[in-house]
PDB file of N, CA and C in Angstrom:
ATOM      1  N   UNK A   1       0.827  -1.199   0.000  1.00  0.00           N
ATOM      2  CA  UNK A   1       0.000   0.000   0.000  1.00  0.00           C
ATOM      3  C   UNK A   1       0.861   1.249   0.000  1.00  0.00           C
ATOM      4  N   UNK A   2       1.869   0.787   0.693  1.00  0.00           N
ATOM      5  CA  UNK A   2       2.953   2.069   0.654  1.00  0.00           C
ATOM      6  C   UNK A   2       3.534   2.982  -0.547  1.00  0.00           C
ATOM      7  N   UNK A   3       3.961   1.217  -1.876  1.00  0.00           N
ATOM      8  CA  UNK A   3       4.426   1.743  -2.938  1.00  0.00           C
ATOM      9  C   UNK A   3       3.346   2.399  -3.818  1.00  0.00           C
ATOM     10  N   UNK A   4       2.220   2.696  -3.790  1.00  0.00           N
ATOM     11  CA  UNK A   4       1.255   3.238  -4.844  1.00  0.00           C
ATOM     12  C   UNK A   4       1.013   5.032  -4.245  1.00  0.00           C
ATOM     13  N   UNK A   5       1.564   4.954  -3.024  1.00  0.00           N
ATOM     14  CA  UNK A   5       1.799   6.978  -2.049  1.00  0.00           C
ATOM     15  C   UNK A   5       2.990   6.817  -2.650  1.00  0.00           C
ATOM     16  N   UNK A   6       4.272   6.566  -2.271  1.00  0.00           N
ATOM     17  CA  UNK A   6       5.261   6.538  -2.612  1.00  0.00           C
ATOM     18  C   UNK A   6       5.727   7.793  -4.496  1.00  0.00           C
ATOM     19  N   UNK A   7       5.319   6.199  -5.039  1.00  0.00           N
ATOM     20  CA  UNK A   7       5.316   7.023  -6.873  1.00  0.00           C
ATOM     21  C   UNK A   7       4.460   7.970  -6.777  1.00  0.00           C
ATOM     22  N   UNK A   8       3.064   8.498  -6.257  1.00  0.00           N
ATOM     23  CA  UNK A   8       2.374   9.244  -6.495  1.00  0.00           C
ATOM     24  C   UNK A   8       2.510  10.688  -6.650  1.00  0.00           C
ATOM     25  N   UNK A   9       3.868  10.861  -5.682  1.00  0.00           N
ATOM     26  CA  UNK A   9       4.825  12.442  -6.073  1.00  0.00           C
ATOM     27  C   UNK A   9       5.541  12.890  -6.940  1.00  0.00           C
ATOM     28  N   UNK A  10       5.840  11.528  -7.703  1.00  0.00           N
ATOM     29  CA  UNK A  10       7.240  11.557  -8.515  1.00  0.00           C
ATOM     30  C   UNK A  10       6.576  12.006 -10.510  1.00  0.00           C
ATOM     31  N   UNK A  11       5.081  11.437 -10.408  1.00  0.00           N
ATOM     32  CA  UNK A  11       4.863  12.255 -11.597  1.00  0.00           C
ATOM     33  C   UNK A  11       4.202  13.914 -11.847  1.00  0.00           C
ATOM     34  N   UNK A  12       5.096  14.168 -12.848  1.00  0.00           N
ATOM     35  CA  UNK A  12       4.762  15.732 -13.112  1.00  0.00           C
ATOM     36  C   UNK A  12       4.293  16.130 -14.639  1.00  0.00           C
ATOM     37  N   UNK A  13       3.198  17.203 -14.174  1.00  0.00           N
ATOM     38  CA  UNK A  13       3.073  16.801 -16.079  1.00  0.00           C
ATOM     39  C   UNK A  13       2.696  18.255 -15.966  1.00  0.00           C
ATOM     40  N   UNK A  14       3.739  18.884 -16.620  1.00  0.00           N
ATOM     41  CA  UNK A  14       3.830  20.449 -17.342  1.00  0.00           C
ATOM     42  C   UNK A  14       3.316  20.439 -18.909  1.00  0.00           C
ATOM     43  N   UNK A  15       2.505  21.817 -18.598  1.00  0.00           N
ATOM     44  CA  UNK A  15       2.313  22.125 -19.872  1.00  0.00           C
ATOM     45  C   UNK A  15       3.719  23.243 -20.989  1.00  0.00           C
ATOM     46  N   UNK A  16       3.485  22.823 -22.216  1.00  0.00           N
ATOM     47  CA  UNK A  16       4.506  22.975 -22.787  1.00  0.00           C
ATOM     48  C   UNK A  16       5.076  24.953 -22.905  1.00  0.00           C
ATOM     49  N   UNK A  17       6.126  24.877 -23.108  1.00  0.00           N
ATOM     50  CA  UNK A  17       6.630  26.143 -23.494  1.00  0.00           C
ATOM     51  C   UNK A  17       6.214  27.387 -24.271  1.00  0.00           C
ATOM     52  N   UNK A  18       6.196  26.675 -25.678  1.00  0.00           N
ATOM     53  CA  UNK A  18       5.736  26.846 -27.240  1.00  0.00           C
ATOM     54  C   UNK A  18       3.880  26.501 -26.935  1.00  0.00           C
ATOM     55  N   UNK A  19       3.809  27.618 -27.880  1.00  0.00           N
ATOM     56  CA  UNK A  19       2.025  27.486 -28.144  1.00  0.00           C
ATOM     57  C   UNK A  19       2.197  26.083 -29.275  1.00  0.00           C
ATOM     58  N   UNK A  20       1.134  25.440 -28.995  1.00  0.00           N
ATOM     59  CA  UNK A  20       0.571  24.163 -29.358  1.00  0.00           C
ATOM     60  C   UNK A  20      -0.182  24.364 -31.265  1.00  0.00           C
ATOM     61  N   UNK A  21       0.703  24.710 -31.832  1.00  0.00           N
ATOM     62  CA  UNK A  21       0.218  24.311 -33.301  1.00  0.00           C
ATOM     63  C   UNK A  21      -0.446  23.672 -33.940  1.00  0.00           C
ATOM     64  N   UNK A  22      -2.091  23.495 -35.050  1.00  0.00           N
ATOM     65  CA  UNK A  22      -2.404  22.448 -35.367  1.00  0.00           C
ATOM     66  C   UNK A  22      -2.854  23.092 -36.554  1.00  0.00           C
ATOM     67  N   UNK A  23      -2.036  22.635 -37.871  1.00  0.00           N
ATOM     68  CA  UNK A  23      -2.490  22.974 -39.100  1.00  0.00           C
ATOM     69  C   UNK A  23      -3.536  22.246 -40.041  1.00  0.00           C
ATOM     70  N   UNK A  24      -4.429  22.743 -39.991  1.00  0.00           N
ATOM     71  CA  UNK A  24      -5.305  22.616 -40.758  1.00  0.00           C
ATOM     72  C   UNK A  24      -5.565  22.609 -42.425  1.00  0.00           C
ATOM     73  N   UNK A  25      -5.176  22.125 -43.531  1.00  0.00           N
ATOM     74  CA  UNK A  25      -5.257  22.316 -44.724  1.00  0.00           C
ATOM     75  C   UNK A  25      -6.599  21.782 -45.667  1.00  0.00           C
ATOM     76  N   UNK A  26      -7.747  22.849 -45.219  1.00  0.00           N
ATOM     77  CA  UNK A  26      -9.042  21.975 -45.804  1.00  0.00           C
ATOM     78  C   UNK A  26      -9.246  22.833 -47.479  1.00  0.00           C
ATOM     79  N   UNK A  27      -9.476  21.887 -48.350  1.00  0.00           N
ATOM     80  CA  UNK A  27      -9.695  22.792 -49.479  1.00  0.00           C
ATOM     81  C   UNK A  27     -11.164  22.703 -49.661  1.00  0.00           C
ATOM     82  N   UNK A  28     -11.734  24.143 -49.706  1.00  0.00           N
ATOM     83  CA  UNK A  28     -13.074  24.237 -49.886  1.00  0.00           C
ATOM     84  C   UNK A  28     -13.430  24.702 -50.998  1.00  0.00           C
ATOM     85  N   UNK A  29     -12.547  25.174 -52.045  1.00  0.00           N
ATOM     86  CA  UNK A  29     -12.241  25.077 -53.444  1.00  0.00           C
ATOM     87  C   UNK A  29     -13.120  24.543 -54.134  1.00  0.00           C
ATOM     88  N   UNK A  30     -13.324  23.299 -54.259  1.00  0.00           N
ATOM     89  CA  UNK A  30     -14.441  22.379 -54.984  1.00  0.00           C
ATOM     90  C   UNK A  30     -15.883  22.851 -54.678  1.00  0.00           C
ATOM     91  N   UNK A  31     -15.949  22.845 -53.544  1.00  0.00           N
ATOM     92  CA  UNK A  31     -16.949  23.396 -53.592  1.00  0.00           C
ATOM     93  C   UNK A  31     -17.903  24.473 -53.831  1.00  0.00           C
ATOM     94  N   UNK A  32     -16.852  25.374 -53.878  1.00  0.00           N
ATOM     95  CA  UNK A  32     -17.493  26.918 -54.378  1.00  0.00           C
ATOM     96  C   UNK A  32     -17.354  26.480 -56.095  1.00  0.00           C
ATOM     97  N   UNK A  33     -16.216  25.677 -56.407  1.00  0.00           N
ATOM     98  CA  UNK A  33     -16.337  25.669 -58.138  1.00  0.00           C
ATOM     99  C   UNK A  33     -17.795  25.038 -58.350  1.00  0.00           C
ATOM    100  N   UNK A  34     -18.230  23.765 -57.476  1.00  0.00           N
ATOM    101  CA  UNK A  34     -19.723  22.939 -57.832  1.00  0.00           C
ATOM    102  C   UNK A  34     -20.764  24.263 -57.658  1.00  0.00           C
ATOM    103  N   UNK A  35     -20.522  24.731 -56.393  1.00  0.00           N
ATOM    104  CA  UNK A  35     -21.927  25.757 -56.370  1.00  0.00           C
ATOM    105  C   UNK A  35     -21.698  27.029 -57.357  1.00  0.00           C
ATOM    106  N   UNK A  36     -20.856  27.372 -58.118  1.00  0.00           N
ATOM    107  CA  UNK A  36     -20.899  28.245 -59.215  1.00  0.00           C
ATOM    108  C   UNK A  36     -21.492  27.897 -60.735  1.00  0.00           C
ATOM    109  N   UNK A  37     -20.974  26.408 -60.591  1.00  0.00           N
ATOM    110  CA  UNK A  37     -21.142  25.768 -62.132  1.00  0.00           C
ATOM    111  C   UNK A  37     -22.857  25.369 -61.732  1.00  0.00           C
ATOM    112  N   UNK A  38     -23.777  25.012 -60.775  1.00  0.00           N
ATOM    113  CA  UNK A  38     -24.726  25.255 -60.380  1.00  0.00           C
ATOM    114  C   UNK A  38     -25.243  26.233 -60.878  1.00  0.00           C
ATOM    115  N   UNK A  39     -24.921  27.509 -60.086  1.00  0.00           N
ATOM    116  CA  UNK A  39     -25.856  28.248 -60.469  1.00  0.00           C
ATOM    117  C   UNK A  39     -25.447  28.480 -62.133  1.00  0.00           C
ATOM    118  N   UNK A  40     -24.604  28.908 -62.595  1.00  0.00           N
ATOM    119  CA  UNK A  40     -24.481  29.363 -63.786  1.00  0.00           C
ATOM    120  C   UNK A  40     -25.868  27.974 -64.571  1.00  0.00           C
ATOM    121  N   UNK A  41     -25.683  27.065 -64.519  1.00  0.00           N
ATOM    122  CA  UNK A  41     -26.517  26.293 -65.600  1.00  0.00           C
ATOM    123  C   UNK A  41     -28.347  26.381 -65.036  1.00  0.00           C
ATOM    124  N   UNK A  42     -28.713  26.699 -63.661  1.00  0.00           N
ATOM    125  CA  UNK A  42     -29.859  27.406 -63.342  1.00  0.00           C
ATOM    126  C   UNK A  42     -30.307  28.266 -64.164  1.00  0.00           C
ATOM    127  N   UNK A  43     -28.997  29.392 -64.537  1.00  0.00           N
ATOM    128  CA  UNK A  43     -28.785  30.925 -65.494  1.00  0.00           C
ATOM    129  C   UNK A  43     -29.685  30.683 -66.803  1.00  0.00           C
ATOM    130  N   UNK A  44     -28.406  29.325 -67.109  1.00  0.00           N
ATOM    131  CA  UNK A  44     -28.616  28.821 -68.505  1.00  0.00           C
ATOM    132  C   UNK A  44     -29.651  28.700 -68.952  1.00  0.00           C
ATOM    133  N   UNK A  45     -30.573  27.751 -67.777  1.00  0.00           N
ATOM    134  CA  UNK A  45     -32.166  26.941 -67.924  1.00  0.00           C
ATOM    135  C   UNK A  45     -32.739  28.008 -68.375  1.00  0.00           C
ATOM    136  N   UNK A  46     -32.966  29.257 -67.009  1.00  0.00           N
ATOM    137  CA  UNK A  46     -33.881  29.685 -67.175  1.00  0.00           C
ATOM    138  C   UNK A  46     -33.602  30.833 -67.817  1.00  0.00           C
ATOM    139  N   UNK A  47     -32.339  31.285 -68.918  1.00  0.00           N
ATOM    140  CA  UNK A  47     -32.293  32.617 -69.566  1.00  0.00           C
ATOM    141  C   UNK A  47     -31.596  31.844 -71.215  1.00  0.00           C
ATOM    142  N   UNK A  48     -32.511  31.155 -71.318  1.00  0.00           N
ATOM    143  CA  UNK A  48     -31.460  30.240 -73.251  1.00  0.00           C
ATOM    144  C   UNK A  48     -31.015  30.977 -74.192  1.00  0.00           C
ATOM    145  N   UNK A  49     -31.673  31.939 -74.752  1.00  0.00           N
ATOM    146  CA  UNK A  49     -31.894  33.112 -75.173  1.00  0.00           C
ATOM    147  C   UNK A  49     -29.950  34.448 -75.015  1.00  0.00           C
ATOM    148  N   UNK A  50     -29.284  34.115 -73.714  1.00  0.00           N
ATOM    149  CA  UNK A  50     -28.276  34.978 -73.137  1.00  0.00           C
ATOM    150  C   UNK A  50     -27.369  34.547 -73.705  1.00  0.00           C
ATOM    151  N   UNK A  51     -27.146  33.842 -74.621  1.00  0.00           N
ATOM    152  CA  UNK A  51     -25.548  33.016 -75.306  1.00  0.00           C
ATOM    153  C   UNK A  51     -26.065  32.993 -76.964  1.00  0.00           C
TER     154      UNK A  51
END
């Protein structure tokens, strides 16, 4: 029972120095190209006549 008080001082847990970095690289790209080519052919439907 002793050894489980014992270790119980000996761990230490610091937080780090340096700010904690987490890069993110989402491309949302595609999606604004789908919802453009969308609407443009909506355009198309409903204006045939504009080309």
């Amino acid at each position: 029972m002793a050894v489980p008080l014992a270790l119980g001082g000996c761990i230490q847990v610091n937080a780090p120095d340096d700010a904690i970095v987490i890069e993110l690289n989402i491309n949302i790209r595609q999606e604004v190209i789908y919802q453009l080519a969308a609407d443009v052919r909506d355009n198309i439907d409903e204006n045939p006549d504009i080309f």
